[in-house]
Protein backbone atom coordinates (compact mmCIF):
# COMPACT_ATOMS: atom_id res chain seq x y z
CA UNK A 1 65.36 27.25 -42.65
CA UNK A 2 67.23 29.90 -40.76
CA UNK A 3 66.90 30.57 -37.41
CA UNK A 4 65.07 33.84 -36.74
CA UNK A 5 66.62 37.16 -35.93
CA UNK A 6 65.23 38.94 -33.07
CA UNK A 7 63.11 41.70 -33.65
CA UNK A 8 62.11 45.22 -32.21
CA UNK A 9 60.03 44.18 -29.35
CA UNK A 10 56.73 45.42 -31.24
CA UNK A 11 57.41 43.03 -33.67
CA UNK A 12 58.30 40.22 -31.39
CA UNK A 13 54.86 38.68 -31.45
CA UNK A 14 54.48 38.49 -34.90
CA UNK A 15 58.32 37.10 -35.86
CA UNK A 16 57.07 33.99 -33.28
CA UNK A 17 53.88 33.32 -35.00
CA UNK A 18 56.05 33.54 -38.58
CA UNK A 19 57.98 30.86 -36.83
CA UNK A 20 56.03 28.81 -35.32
CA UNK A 21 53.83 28.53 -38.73
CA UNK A 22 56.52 27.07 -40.72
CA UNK A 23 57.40 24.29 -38.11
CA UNK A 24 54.13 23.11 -37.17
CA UNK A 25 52.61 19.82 -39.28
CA UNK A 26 48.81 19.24 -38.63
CA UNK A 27 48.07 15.62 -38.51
CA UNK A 28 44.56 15.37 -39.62
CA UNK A 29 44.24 11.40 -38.79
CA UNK A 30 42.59 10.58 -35.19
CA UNK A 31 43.43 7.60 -33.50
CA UNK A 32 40.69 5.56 -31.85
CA UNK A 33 41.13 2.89 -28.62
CA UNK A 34 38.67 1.31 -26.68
CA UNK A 35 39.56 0.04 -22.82
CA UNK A 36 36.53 -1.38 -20.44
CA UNK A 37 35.92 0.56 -17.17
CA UNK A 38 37.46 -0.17 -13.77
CA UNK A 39 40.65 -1.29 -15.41
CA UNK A 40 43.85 -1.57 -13.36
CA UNK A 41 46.38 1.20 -13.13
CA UNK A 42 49.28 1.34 -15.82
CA UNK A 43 46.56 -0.45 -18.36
CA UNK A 44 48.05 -0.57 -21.46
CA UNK A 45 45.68 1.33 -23.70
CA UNK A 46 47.54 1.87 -27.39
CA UNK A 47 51.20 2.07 -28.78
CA UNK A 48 50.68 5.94 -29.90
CA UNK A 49 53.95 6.18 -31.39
CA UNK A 50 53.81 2.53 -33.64
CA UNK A 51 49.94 4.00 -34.90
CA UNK A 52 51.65 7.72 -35.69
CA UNK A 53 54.79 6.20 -37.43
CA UNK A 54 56.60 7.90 -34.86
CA UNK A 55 60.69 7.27 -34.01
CA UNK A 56 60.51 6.09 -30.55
CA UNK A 57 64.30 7.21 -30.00
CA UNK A 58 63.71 10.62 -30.56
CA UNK A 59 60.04 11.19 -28.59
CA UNK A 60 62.05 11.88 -25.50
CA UNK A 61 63.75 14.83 -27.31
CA UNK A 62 61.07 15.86 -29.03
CA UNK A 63 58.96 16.36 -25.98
CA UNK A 64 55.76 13.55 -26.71
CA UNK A 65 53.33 14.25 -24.00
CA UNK A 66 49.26 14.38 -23.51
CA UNK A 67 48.24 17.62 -23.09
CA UNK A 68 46.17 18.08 -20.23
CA UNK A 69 43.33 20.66 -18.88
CA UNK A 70 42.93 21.59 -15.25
CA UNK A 71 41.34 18.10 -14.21
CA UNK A 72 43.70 15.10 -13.09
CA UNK A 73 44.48 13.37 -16.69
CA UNK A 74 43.06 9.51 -16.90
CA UNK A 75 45.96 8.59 -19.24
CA UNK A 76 49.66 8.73 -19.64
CA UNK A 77 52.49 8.60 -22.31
CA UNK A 78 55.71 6.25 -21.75
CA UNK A 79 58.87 6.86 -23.14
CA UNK A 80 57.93 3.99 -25.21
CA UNK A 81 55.30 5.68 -26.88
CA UNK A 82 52.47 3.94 -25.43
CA UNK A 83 49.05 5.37 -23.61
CA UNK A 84 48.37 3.91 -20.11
CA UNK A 85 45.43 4.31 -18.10
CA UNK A 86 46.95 6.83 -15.26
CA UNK A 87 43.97 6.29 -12.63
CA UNK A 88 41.23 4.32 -12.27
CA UNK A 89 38.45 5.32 -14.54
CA UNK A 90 34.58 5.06 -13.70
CA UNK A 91 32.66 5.45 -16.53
CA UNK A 92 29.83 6.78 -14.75
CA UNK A 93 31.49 9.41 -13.25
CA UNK A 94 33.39 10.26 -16.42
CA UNK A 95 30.18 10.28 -18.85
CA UNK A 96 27.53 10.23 -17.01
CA UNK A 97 25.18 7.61 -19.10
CA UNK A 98 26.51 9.27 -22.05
CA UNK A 99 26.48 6.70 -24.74
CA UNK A 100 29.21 6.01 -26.07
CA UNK A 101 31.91 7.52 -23.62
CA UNK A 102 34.43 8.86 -25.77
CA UNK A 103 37.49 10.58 -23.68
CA UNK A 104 39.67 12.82 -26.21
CA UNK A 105 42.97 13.15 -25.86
CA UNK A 106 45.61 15.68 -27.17
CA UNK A 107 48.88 14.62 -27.53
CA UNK A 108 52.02 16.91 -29.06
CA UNK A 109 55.16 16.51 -30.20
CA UNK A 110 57.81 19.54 -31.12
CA UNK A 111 60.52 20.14 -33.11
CA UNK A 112 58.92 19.96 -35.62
CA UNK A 113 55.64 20.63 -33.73
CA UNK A 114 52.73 18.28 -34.12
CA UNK A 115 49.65 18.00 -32.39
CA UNK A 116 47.75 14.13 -32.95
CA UNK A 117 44.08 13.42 -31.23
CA UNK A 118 43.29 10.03 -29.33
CA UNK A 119 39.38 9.49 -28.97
CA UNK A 120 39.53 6.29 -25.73
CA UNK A 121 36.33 4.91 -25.96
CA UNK A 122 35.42 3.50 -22.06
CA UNK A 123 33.58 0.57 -21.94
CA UNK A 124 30.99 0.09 -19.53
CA UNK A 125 31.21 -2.84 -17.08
CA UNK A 126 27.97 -4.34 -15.24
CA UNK A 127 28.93 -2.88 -11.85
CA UNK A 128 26.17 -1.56 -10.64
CA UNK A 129 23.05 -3.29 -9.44
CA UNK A 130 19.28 -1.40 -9.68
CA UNK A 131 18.34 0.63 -6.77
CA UNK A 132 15.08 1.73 -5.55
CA UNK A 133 14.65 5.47 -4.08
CA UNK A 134 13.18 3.55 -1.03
CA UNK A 135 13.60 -0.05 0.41
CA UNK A 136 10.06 -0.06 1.24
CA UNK A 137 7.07 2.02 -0.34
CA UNK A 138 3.49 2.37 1.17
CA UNK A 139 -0.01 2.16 -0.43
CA UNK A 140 -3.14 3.14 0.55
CA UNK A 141 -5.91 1.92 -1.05
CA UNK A 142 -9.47 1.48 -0.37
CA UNK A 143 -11.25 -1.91 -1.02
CA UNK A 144 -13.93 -0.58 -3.29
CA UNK A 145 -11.10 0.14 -5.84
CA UNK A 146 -12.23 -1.76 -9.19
CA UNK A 147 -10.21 -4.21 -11.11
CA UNK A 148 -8.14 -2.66 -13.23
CA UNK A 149 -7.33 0.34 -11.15
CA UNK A 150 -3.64 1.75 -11.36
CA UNK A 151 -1.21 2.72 -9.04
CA UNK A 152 2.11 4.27 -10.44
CA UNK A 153 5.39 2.86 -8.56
CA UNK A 154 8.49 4.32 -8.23
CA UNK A 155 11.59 3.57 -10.83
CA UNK A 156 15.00 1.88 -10.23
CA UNK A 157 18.29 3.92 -10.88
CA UNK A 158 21.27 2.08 -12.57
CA UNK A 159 23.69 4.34 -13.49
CA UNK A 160 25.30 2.09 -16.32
CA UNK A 161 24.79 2.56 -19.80
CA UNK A 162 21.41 1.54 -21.79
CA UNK A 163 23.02 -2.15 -22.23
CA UNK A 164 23.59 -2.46 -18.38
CA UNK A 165 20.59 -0.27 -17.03
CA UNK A 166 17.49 -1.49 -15.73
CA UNK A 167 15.24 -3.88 -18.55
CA UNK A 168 12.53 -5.36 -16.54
CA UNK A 169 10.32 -5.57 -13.26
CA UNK A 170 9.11 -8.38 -11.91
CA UNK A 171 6.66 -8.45 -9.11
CA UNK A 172 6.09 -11.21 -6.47
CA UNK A 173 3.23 -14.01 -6.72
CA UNK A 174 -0.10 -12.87 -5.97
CA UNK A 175 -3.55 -13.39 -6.24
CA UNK A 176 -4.82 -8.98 -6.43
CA UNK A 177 -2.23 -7.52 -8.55
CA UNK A 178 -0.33 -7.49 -11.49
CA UNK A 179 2.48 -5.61 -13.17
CA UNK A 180 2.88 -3.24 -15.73
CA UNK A 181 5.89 -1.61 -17.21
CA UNK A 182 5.73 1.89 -19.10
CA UNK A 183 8.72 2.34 -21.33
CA UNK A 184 9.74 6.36 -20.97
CA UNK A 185 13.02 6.57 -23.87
CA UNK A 186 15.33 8.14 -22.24
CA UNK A 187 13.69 8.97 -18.88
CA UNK A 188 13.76 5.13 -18.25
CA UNK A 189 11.11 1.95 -17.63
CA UNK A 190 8.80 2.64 -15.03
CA UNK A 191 6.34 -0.05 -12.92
CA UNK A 192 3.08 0.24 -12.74
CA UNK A 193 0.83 -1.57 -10.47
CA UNK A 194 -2.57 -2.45 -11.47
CA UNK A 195 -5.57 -4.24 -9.21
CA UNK A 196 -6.39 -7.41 -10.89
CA UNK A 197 -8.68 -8.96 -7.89
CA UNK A 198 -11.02 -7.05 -5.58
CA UNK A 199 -9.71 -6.42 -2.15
CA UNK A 200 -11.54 -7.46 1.05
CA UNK A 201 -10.64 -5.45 3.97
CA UNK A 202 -12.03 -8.00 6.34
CA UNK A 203 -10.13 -10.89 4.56
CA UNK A 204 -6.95 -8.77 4.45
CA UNK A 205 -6.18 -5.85 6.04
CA UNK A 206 -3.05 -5.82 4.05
CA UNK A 207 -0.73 -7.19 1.37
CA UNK A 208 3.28 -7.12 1.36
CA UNK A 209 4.68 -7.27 -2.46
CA UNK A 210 8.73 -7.24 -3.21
CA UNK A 211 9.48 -5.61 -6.47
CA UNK A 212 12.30 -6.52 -8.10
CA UNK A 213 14.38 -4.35 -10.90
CA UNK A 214 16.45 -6.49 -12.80
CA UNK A 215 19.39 -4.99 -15.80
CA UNK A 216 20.67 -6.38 -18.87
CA UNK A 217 23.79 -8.25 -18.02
CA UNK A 218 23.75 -11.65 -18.03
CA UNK A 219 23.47 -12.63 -15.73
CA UNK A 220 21.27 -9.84 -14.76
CA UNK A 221 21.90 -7.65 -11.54
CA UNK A 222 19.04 -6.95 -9.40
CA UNK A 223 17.75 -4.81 -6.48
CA UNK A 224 14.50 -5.06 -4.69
CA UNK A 225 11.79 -3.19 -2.86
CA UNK A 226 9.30 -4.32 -0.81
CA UNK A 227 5.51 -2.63 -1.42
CA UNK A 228 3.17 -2.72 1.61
CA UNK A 229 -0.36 -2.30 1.12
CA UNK A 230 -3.13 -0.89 3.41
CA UNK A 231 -6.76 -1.54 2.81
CA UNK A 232 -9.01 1.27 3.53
CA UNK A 233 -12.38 0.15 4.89
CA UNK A 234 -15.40 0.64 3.47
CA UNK A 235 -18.77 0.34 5.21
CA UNK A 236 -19.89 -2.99 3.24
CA UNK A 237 -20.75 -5.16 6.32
CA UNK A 238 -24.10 -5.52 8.40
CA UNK A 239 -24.59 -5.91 11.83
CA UNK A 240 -24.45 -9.57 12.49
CA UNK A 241 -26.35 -10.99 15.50
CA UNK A 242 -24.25 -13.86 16.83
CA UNK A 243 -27.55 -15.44 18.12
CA UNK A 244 -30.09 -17.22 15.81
CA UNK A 245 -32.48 -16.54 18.38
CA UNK A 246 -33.55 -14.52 21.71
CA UNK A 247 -35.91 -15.54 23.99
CA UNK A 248 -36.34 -15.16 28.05
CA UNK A 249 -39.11 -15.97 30.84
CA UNK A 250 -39.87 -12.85 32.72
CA UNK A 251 -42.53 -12.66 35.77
CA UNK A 252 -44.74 -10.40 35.86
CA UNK A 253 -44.87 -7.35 37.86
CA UNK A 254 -40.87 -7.36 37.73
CA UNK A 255 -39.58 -4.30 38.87
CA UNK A 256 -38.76 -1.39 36.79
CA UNK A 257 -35.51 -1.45 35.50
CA UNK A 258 -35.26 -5.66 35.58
CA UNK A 259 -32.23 -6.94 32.89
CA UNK A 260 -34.44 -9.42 30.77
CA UNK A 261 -31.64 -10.23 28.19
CA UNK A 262 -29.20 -8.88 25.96
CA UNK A 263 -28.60 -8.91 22.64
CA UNK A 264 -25.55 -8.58 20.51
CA UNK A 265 -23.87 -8.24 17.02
CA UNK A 266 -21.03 -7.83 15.32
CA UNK A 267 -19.93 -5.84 12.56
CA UNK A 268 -16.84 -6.99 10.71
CA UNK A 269 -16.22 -3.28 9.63
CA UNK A 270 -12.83 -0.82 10.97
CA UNK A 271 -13.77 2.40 12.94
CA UNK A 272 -17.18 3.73 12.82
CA UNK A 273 -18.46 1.06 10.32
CA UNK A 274 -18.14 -1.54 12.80
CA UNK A 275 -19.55 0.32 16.01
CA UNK A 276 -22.88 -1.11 16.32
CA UNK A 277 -25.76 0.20 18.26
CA UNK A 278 -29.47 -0.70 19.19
CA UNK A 279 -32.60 0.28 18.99
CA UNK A 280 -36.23 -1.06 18.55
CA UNK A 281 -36.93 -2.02 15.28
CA UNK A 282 -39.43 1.10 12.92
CA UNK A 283 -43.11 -0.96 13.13
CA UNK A 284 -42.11 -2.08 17.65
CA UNK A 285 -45.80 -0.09 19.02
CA UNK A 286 -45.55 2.96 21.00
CA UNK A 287 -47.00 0.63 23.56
CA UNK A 288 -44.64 -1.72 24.33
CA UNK A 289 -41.78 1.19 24.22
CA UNK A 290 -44.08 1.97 27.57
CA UNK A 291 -43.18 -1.59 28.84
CA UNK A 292 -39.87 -2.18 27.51
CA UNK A 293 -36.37 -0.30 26.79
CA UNK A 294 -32.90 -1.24 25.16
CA UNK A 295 -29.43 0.16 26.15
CA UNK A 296 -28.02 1.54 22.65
CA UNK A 297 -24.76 0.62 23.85
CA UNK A 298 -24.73 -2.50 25.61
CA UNK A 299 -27.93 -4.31 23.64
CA UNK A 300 -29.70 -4.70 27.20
CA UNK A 301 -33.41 -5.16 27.21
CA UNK A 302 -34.72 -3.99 30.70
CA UNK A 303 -38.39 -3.32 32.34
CA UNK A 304 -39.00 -0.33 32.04
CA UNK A 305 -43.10 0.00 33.14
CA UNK A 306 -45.98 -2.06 34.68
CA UNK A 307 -45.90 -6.41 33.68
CA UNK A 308 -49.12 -8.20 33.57
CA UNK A 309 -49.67 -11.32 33.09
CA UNK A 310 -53.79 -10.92 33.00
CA UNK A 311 -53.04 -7.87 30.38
CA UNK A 312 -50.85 -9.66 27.87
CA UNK A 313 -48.88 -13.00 28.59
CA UNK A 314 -46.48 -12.88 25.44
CA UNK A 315 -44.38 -10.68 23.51
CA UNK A 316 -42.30 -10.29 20.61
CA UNK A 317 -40.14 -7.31 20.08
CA UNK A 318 -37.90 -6.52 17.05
CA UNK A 319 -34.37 -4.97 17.71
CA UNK A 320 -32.44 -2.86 15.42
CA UNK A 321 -28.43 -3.54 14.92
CA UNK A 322 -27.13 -0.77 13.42
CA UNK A 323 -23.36 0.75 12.45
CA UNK A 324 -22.43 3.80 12.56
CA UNK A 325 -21.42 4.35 8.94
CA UNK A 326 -21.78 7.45 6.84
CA UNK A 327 -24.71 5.14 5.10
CA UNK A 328 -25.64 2.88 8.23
CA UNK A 329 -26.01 -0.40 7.46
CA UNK A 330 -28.45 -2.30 9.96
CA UNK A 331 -30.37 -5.41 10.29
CA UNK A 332 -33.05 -6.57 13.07
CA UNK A 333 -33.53 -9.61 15.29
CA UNK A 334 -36.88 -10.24 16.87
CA UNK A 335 -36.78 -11.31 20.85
CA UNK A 336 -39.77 -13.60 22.13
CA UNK A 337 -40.57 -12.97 26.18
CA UNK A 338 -43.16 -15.04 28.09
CA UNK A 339 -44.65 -13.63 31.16
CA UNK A 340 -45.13 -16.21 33.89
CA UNK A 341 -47.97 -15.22 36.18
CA UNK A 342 -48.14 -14.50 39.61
CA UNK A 343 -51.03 -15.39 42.21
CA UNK A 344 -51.62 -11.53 42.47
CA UNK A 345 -55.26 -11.96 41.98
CA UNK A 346 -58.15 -12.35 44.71
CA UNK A 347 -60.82 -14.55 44.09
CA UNK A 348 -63.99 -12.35 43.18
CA UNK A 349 -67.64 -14.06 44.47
CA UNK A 350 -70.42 -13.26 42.52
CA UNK A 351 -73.71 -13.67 43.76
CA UNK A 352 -76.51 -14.07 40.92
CA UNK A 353 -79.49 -15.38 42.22
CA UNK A 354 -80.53 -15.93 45.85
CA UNK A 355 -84.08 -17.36 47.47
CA UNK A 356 -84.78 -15.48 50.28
CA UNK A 357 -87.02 -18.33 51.70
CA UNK A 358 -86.85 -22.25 51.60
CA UNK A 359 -89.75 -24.24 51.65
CA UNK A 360 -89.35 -27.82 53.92
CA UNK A 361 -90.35 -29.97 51.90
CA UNK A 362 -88.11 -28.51 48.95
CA UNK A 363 -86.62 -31.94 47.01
CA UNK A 364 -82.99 -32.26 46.90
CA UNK A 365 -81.42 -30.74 44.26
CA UNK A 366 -84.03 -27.57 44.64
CA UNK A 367 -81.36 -24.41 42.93
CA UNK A 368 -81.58 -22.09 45.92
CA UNK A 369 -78.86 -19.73 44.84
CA UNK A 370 -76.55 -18.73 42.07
CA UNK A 371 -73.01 -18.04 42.66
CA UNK A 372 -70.12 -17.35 40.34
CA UNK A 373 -66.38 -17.54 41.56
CA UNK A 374 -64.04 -15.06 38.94
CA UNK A 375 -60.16 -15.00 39.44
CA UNK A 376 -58.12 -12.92 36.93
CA UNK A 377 -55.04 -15.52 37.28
CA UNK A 378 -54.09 -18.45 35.41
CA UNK A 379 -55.69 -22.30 36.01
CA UNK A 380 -52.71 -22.43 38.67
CA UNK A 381 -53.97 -19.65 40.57
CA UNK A 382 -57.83 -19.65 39.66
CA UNK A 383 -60.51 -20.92 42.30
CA UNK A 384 -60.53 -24.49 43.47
CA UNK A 385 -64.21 -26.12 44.20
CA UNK A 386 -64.93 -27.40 47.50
């Protein structure tokens, strides 16, 4: 063909595409490599030139190159005719979980002018492990959660491809909970953990779990993260007295205000649903609330009017143990006090009968009077004969 003639200068443009049409050969065949990630610089990826049928002596001249855009290219052409990896290539940051992670390539040649495409296929390489968002994640739950209640955890991240990325979950031995894994597609596997035992807040206030993400290589990569669980009370203890039984001596006529004994329980509850206070117990009489009173607080059981032995020498009280729960829970213990009695009492002489007169020759044994002793204390303290 003859070389072209220059032209007016409006007809420039059009003379060049004439040109360039009749010298350019479009190869329609795409050549296809495959190189894994993370390979070393100057990796030999494909002889380009032996796979076009190209003359190796004249690619120089002819002006063989890739083609590049405004990014850093990944590969290069030798003189040779072969494709080398240029840089080191991440496939994660080149595809971005795209599966499979085809780079394309454009590579030309002129005089005549050809343009060839190279699809490089990167292959991923298990170099990532699974991360969690958070080395540790914190529960709250409350112990009247039933068995079988869920509690959604959060994913790993691997940024390798599906083969690579995370698989499974595994969760550490335990007697309350089990794992679960939800399979999402695309958006990924995600744990799940459910309650398999009741919890007891007052047997364990809380549970630590490590949750482990584990990918497909083999062997496997893994990356943990440790769960920690708090138990949220729940008012499901009584008042406990830690006494079987209460009993105490008191004398009577003890001043008002006398400690006689005190009482106290436990409750096995957090916060409010283990403060315990006390009270008489619903059927104590209004009477003995007269004689007796109990510190709310402390479980004290003082005097609190008159003690009489000659009115009433025994008495048993009941006393309330109660929490202060939105639903109190409360139980009752009953307390036994013996009055001891006190020579308080005079001697009372009653006179009955009495002969104003006595005859003298009255026999012995002749009743002349009648006389009754009365004293309103015990045998101790009652009248002795003389």
């Amino acid at each position: 063909m003859s070389r072209c003639g220059r032209a007016p200068p409006t007809q420039r443009l059009l003379v060049v595409i004439f040109c360039l049409k009749f010298s350019f050969v479009f190869a329609m065949a795409q050549l296809r490599y495959s190189i894994p990630e993370e390979g070393t610089d100057d990796a030999l990826v494909g002889n380009v030139a032996k796979d076009l049928g190209l003359d190796v002596s004249g690619l120089n001249a002819r002006g063989f190159r890739v083609v590049s855009g405004p990014a850093e290219p990944l590969f290069a052409l030798t003189n040779m005719g072969t494709l080398r990896v240029k840089r080191k290539i991440d496939r994660e940051e080149v595809c971005e979980r795209v599966s499979p992670c085809l780079v394309n390539i454009k590579i030309v040649v002129e005089n005549p002018l050809e343009v060839h495409y190279v699809a490089v296929e990167v292959l991923d390489v298990n170099d990532h492990s699974p991360t969690f968002p958070d080395n540790k994640t914190r529960l709250e739950i409350s112990e009247s959660a039933l068995p079988g209640a869920r509690f959604q955890l959060q994913s790993a991240h691997d940024p390798d491809s599906d083969t690579f990325s995370v698989h499974s979950y595994k969760l550490s031995q335990n007697e309350h909970f089990r794992l679960e894994v939800k399979d999402r597609g695309e958006d990924g596997k995600i744990p799940v953990l459910y309650l398999h035992k009741a919890l007891d807040k007052e047997s364990a206030g809380s549970h630590q779990l490590l949750l482990t993400a584990l990918d497909g290589g083999k062997p496997p990569r893994s990356g943990s993260s440790q769960i920690v669980i708090r138990v949220l009370d729940v008012n499901d203890n009584m008042p406990v007295f830690t006494s079987e039984s209460y009993s105490a001596v008191l004398k009577e006529n003890a001043p008002i205000g006398t400690t006689i004994l005190r009482v106290n329980a436990t409750d096995l509850d957090e916060g409010l649903n283990g403060e315990v206070v006390y009270s008489f117990g619903q059927n104590v009489h209004h009477k003995l609330r007269k004689v007796f009173d109990v510190d709310a607080n402390t479980g004290e059981i003082t005097v609190k009017g008159p003690i009489d032995f000659e009115a009433k020498d025994k008495y048993e009280i009941d006393i309330k143990a109660s929490d202060k729960g939105t639903a109190p829970l409360e139980t009752e213990k009953s307390v036994k006090i013996t009055i001891v009695d006190l020579n308080d009492n005079t001697p009372e002489i009653e006179v009955t009968s009495l002969s104003s007169a006595i005859a003298e020759d009255c026999k012995p044994g002749t009743t002349v009077a009648l006389i009754s002793v009365n004293d309103k204390d015990s045998e101790s303290f009652g009248p002795s004969t003389t």
